[in-house]
PDB file of N, CA and C in Angstrom:
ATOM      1  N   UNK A   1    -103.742  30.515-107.037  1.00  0.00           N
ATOM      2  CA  UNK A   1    -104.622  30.176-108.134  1.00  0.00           C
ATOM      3  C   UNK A   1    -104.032  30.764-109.421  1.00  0.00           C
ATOM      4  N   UNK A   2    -103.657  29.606-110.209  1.00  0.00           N
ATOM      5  CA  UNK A   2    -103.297  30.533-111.290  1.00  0.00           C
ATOM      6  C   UNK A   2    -104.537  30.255-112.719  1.00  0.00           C
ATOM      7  N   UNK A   3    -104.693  31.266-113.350  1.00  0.00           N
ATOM      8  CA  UNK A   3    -105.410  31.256-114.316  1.00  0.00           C
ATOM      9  C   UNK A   3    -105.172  31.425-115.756  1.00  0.00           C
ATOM     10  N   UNK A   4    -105.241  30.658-116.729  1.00  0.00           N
ATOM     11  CA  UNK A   4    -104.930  30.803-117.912  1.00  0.00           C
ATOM     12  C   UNK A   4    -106.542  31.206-119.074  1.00  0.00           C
ATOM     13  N   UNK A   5    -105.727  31.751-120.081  1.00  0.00           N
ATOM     14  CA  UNK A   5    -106.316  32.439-121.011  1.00  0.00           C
ATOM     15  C   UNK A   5    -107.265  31.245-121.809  1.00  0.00           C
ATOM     16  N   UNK A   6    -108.659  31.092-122.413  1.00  0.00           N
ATOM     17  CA  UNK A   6    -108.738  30.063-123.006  1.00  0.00           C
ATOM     18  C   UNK A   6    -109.271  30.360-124.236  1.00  0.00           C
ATOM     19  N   UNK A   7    -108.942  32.035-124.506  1.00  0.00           N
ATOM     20  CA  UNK A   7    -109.695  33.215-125.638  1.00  0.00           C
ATOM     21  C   UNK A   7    -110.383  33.787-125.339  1.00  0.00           C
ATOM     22  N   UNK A   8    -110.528  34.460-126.401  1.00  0.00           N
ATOM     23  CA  UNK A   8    -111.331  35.865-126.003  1.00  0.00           C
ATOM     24  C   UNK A   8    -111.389  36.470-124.816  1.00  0.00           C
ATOM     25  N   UNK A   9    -110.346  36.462-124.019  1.00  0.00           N
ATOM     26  CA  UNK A   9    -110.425  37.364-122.478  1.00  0.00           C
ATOM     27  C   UNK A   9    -110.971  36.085-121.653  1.00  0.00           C
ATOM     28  N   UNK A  10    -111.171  35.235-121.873  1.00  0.00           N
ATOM     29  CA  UNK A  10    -111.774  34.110-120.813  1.00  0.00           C
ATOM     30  C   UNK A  10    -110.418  33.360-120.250  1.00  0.00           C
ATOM     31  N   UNK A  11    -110.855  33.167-119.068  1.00  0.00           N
ATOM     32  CA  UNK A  11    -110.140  33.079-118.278  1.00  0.00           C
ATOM     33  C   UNK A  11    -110.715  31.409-117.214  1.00  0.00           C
ATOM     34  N   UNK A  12    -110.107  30.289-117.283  1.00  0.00           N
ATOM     35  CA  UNK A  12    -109.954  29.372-116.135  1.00  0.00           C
ATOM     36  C   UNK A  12    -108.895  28.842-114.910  1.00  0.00           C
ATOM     37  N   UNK A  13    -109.488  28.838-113.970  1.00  0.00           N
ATOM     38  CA  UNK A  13    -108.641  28.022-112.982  1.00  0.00           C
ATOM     39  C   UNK A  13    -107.606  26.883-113.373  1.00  0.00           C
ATOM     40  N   UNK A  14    -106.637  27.162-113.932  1.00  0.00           N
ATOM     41  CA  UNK A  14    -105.623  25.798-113.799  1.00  0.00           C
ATOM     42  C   UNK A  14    -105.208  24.812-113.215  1.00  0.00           C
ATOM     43  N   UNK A  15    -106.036  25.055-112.332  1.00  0.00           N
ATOM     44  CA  UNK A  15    -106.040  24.292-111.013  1.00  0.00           C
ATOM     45  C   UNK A  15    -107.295  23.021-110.751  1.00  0.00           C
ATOM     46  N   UNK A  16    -108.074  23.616-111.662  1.00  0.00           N
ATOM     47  CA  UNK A  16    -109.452  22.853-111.841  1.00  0.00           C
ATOM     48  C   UNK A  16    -109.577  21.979-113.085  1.00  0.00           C
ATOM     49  N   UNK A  17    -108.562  21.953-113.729  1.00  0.00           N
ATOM     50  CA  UNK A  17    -108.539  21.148-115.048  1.00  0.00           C
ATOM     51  C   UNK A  17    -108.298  19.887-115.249  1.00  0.00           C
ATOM     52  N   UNK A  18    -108.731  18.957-115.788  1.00  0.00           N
ATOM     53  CA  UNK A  18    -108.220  17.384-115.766  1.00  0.00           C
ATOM     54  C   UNK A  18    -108.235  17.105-116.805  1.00  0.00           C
ATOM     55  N   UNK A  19    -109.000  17.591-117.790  1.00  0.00           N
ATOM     56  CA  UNK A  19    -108.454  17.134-119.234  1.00  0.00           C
ATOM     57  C   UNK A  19    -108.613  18.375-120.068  1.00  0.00           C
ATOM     58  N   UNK A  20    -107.696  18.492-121.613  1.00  0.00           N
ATOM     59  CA  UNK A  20    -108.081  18.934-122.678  1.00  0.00           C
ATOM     60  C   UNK A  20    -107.969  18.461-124.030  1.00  0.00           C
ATOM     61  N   UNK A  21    -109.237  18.217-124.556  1.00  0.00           N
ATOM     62  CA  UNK A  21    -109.848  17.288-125.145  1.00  0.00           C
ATOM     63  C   UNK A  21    -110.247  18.291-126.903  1.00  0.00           C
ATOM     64  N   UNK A  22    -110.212  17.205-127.711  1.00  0.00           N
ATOM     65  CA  UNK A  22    -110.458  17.658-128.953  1.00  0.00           C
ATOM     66  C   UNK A  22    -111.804  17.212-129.106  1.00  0.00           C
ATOM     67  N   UNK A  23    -113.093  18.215-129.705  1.00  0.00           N
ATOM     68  CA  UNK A  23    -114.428  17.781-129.324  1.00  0.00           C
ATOM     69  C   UNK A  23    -114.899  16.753-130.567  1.00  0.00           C
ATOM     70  N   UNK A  24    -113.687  16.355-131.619  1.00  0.00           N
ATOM     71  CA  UNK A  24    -114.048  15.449-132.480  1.00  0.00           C
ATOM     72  C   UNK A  24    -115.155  13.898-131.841  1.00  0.00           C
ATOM     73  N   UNK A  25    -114.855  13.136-131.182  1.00  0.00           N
ATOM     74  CA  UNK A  25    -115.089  11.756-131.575  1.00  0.00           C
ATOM     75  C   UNK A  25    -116.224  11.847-130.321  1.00  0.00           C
ATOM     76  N   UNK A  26    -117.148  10.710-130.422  1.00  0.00           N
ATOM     77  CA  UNK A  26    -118.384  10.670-130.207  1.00  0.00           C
ATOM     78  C   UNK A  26    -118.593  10.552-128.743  1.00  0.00           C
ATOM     79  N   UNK A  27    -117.262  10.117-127.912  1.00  0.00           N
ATOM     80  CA  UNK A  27    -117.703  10.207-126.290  1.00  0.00           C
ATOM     81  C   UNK A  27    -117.663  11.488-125.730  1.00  0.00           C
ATOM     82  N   UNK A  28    -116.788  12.603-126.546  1.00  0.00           N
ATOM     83  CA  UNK A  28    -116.447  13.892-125.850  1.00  0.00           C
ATOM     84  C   UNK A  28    -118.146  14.741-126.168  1.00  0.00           C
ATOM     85  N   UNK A  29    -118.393  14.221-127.675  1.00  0.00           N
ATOM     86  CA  UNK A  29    -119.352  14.657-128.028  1.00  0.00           C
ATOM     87  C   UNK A  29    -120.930  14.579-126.798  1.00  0.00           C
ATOM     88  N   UNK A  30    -120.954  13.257-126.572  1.00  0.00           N
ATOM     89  CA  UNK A  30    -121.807  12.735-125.810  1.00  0.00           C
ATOM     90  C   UNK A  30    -121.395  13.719-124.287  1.00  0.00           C
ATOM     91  N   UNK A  31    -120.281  13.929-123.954  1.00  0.00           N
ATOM     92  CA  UNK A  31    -120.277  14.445-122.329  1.00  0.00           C
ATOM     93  C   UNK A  31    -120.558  15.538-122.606  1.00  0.00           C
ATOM     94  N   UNK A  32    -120.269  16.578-123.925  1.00  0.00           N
ATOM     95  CA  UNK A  32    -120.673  18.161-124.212  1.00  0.00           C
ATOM     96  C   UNK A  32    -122.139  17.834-124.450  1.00  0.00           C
ATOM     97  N   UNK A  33    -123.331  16.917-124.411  1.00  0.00           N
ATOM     98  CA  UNK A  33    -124.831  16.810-124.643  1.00  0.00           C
ATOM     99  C   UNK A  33    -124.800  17.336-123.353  1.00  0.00           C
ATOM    100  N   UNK A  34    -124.008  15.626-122.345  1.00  0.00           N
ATOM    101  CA  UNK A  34    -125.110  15.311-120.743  1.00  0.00           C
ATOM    102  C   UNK A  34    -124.661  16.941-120.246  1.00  0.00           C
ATOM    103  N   UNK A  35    -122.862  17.355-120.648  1.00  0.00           N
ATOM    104  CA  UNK A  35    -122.979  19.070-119.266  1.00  0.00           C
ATOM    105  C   UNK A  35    -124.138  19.842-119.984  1.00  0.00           C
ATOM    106  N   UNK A  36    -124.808  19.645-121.330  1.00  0.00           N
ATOM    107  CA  UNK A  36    -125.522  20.936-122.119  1.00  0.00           C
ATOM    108  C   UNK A  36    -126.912  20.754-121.047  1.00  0.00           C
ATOM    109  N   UNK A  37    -127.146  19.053-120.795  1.00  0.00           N
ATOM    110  CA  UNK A  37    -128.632  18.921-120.444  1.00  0.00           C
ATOM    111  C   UNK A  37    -128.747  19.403-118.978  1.00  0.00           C
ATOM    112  N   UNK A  38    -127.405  18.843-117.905  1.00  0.00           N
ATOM    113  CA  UNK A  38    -127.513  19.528-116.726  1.00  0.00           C
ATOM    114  C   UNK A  38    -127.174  20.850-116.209  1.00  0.00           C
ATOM    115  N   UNK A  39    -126.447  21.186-117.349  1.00  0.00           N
ATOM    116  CA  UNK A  39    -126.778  22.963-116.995  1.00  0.00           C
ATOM    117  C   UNK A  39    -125.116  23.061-116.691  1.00  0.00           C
ATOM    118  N   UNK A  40    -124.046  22.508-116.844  1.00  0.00           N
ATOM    119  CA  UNK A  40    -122.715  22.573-116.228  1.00  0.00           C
ATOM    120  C   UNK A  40    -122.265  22.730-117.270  1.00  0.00           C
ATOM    121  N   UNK A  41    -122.601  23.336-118.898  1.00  0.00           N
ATOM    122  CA  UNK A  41    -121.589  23.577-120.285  1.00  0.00           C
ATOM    123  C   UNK A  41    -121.118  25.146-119.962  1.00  0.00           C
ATOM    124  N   UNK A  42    -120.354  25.336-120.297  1.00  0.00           N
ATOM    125  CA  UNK A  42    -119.773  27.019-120.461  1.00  0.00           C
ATOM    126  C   UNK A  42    -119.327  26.923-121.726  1.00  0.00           C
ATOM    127  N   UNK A  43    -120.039  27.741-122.509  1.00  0.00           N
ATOM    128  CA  UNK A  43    -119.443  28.030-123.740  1.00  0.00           C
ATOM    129  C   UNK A  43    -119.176  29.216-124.097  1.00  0.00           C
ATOM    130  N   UNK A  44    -117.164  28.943-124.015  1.00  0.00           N
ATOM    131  CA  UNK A  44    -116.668  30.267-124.355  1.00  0.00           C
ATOM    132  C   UNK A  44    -116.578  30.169-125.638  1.00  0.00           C
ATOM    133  N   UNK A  45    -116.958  29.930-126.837  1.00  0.00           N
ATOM    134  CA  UNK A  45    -116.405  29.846-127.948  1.00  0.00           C
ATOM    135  C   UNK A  45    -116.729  31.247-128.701  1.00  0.00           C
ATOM    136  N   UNK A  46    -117.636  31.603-128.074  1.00  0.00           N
ATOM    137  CA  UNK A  46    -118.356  33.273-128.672  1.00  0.00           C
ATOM    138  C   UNK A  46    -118.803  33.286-130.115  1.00  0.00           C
ATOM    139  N   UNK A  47    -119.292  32.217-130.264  1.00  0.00           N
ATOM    140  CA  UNK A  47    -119.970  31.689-131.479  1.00  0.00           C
ATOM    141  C   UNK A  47    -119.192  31.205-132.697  1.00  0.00           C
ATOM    142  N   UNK A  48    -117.800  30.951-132.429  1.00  0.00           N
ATOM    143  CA  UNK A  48    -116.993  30.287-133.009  1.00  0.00           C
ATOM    144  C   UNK A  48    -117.089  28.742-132.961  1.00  0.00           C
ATOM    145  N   UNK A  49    -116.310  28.224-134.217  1.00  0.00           N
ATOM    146  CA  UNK A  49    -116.328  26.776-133.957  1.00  0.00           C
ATOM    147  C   UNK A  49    -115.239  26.467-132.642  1.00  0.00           C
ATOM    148  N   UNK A  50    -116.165  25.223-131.805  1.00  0.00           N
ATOM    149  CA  UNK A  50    -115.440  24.582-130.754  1.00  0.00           C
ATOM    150  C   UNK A  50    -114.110  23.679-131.774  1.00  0.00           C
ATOM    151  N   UNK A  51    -113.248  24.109-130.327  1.00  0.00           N
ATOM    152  CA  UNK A  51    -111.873  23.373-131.184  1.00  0.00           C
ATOM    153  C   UNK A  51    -111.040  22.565-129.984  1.00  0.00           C
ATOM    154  N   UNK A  52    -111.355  22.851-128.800  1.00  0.00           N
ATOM    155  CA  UNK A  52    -111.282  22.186-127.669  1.00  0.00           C
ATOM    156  C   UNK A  52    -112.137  22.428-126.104  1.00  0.00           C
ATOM    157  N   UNK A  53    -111.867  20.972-125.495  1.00  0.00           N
ATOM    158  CA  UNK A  53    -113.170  21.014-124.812  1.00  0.00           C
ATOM    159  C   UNK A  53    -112.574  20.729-123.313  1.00  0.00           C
ATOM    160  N   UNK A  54    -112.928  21.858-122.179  1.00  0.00           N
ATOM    161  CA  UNK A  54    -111.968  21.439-121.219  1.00  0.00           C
ATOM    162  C   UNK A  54    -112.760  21.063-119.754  1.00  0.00           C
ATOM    163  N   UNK A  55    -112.490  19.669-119.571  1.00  0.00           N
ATOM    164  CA  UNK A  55    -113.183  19.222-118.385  1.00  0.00           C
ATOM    165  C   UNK A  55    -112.369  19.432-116.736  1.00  0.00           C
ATOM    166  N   UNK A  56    -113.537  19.718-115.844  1.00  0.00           N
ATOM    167  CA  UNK A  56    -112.705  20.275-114.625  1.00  0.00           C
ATOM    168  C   UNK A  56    -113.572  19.101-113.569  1.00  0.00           C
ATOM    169  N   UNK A  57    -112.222  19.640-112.801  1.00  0.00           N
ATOM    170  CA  UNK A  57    -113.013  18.683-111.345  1.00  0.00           C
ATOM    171  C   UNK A  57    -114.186  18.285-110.949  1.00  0.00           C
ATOM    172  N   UNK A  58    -115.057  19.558-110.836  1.00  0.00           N
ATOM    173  CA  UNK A  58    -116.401  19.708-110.715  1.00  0.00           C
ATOM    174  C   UNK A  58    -117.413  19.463-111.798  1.00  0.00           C
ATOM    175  N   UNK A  59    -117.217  19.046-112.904  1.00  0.00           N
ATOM    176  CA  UNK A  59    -117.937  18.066-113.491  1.00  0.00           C
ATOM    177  C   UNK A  59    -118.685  19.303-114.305  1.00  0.00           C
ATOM    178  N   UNK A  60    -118.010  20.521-114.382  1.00  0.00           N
ATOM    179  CA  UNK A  60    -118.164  21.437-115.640  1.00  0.00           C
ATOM    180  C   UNK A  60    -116.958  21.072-117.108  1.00  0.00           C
ATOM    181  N   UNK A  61    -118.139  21.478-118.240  1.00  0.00           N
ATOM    182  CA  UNK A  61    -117.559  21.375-119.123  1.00  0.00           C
ATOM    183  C   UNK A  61    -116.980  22.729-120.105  1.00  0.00           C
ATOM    184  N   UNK A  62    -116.507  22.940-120.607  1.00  0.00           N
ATOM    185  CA  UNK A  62    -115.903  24.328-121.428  1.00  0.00           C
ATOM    186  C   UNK A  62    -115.292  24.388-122.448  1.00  0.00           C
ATOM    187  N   UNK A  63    -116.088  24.808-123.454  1.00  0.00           N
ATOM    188  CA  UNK A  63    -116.206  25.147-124.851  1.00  0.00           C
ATOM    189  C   UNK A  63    -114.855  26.419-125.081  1.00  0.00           C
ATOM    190  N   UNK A  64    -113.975  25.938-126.110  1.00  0.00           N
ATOM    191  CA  UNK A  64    -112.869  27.042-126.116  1.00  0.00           C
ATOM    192  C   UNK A  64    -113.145  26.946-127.958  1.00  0.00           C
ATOM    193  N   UNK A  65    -112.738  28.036-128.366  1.00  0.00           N
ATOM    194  CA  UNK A  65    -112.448  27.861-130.100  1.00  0.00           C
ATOM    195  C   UNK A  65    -110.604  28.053-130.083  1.00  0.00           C
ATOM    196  N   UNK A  66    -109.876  27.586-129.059  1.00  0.00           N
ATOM    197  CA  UNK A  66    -108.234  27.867-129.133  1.00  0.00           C
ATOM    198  C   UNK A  66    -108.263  26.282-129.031  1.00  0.00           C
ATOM    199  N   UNK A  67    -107.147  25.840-130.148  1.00  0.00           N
ATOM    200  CA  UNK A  67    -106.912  24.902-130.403  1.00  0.00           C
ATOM    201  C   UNK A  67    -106.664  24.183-128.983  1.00  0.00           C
ATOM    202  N   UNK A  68    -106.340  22.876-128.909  1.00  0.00           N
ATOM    203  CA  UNK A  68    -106.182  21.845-127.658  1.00  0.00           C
ATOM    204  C   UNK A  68    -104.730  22.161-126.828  1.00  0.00           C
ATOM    205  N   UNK A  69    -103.646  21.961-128.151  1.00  0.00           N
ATOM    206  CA  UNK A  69    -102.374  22.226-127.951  1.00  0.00           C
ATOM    207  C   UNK A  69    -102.159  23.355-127.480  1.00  0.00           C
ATOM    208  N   UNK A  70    -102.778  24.584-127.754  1.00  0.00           N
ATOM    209  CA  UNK A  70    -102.155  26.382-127.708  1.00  0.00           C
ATOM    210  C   UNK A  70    -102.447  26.360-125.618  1.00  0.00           C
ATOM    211  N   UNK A  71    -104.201  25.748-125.789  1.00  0.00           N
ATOM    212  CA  UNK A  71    -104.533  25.417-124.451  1.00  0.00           C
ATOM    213  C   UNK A  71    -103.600  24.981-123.372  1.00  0.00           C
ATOM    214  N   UNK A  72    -103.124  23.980-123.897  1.00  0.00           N
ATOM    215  CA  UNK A  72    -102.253  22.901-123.241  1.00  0.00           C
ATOM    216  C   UNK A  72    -100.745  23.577-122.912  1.00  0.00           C
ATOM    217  N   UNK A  73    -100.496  24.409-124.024  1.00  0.00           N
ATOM    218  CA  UNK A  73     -99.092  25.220-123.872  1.00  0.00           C
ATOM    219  C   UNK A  73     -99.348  26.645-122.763  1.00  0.00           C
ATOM    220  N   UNK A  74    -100.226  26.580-123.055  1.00  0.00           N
ATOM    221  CA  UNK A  74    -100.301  27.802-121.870  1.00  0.00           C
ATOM    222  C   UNK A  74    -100.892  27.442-120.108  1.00  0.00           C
ATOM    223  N   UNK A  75    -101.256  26.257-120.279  1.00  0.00           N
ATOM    224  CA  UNK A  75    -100.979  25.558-118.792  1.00  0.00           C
ATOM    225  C   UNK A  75     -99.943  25.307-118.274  1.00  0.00           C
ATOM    226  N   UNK A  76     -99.074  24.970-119.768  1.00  0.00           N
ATOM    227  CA  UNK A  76     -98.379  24.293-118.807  1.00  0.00           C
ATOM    228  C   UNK A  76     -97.060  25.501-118.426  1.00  0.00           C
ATOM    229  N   UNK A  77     -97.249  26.220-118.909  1.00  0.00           N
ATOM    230  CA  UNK A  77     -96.114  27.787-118.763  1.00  0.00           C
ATOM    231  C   UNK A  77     -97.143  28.143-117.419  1.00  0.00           C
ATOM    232  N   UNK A  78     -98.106  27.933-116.995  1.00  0.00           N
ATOM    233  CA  UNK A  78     -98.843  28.497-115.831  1.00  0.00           C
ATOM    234  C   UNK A  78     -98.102  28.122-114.907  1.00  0.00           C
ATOM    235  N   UNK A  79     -98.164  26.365-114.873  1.00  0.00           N
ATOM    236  CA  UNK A  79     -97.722  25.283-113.887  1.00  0.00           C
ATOM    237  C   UNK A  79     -96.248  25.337-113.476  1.00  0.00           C
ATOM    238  N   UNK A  80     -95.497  26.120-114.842  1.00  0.00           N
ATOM    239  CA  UNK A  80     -93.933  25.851-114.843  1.00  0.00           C
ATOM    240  C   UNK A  80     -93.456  27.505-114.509  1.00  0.00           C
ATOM    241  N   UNK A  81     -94.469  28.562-114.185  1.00  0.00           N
ATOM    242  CA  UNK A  81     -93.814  29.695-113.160  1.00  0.00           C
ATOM    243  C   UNK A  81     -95.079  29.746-112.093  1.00  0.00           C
ATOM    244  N   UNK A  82     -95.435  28.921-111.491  1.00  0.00           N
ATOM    245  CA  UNK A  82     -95.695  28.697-110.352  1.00  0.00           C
ATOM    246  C   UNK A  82     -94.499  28.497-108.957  1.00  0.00           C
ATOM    247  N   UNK A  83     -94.859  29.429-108.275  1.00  0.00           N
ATOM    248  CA  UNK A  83     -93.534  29.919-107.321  1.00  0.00           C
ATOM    249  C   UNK A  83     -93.185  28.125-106.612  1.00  0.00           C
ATOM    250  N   UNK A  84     -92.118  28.081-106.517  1.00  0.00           N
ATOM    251  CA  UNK A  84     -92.126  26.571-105.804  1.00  0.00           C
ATOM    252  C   UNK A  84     -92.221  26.816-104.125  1.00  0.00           C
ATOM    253  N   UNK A  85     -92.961  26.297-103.145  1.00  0.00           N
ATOM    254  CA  UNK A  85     -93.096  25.975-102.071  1.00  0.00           C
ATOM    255  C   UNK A  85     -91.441  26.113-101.174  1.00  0.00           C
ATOM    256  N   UNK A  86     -91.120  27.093 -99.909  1.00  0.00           N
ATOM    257  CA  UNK A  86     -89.977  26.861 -99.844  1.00  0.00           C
ATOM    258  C   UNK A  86     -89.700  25.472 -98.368  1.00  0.00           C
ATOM    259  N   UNK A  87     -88.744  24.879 -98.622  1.00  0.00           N
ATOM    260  CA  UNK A  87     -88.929  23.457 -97.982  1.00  0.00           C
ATOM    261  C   UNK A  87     -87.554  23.435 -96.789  1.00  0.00           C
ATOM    262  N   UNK A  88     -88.037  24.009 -95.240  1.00  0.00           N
ATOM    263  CA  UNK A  88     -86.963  23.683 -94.634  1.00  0.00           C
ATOM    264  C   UNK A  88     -85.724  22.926 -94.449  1.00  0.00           C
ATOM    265  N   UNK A  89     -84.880  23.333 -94.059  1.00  0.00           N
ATOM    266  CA  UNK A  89     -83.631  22.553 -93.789  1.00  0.00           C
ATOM    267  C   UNK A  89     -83.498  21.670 -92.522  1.00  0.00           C
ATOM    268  N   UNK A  90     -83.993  20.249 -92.772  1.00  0.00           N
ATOM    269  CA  UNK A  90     -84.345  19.361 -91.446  1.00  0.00           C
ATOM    270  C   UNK A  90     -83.112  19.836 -90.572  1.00  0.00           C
ATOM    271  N   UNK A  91     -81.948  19.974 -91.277  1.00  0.00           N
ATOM    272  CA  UNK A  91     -80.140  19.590 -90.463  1.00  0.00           C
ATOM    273  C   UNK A  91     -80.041  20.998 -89.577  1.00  0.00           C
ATOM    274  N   UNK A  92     -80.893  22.131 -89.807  1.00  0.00           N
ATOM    275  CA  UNK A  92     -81.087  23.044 -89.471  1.00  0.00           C
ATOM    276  C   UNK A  92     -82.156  23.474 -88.121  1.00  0.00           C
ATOM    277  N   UNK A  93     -82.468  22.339 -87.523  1.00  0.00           N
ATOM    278  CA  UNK A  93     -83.876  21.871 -86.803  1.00  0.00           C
ATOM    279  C   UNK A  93     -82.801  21.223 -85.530  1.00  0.00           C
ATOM    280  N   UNK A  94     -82.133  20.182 -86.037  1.00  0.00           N
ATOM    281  CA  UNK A  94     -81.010  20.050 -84.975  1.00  0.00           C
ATOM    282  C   UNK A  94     -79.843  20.289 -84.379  1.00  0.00           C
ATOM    283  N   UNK A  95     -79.686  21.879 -84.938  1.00  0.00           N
ATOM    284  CA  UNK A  95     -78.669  22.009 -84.578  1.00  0.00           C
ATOM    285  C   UNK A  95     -79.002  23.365 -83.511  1.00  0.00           C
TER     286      UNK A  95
END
């Protein structure tokens, strides 16, 4: 499980992420209402303005005040020292 920073000491699963979203235009707006009405918003923004909005598997939503991109750059440095899987040697099986 790796976890990245999303400010202020907050911390998500990278693993659970499917989008990161700028909370400008009116559909992102509309999905930060329906997670506010069913109870699935997390708002890390710590009373800062929202500046990106990050949707996960489970149909939680999450309020960051760190830009989309800074977000996005630090996933993807998560994803890119993630240990790689080590993958036997088939030729090594028959001999």
């Amino acid at each position: 499980m790796k976890l990245i920073n999303i400010g202020f000491g907050n911390m998500v699963n990278a693993g659970r992420l499917i989008a990161i979203v700028s909370p400008e235009s009116a559909p992102i707006k509309r999905i930060m209402t329906e997670a506010r009405a069913r109870g699935a918003l997390i708002d890390a923004t710590y009373g800062r303005r929202t500046r990106a909005v990050l949707i996960c598997d489970s149909d939680h939503v999450i309020l960051s005040a760190v830009q989309p991109e800074t977000v996005a750059g630090r996933l993807a440095e998560a994803v890119d020292s993630a240990p790689v899987p080590a993958v036997a040697d088939e030729d090594a099986h028959d001999a």
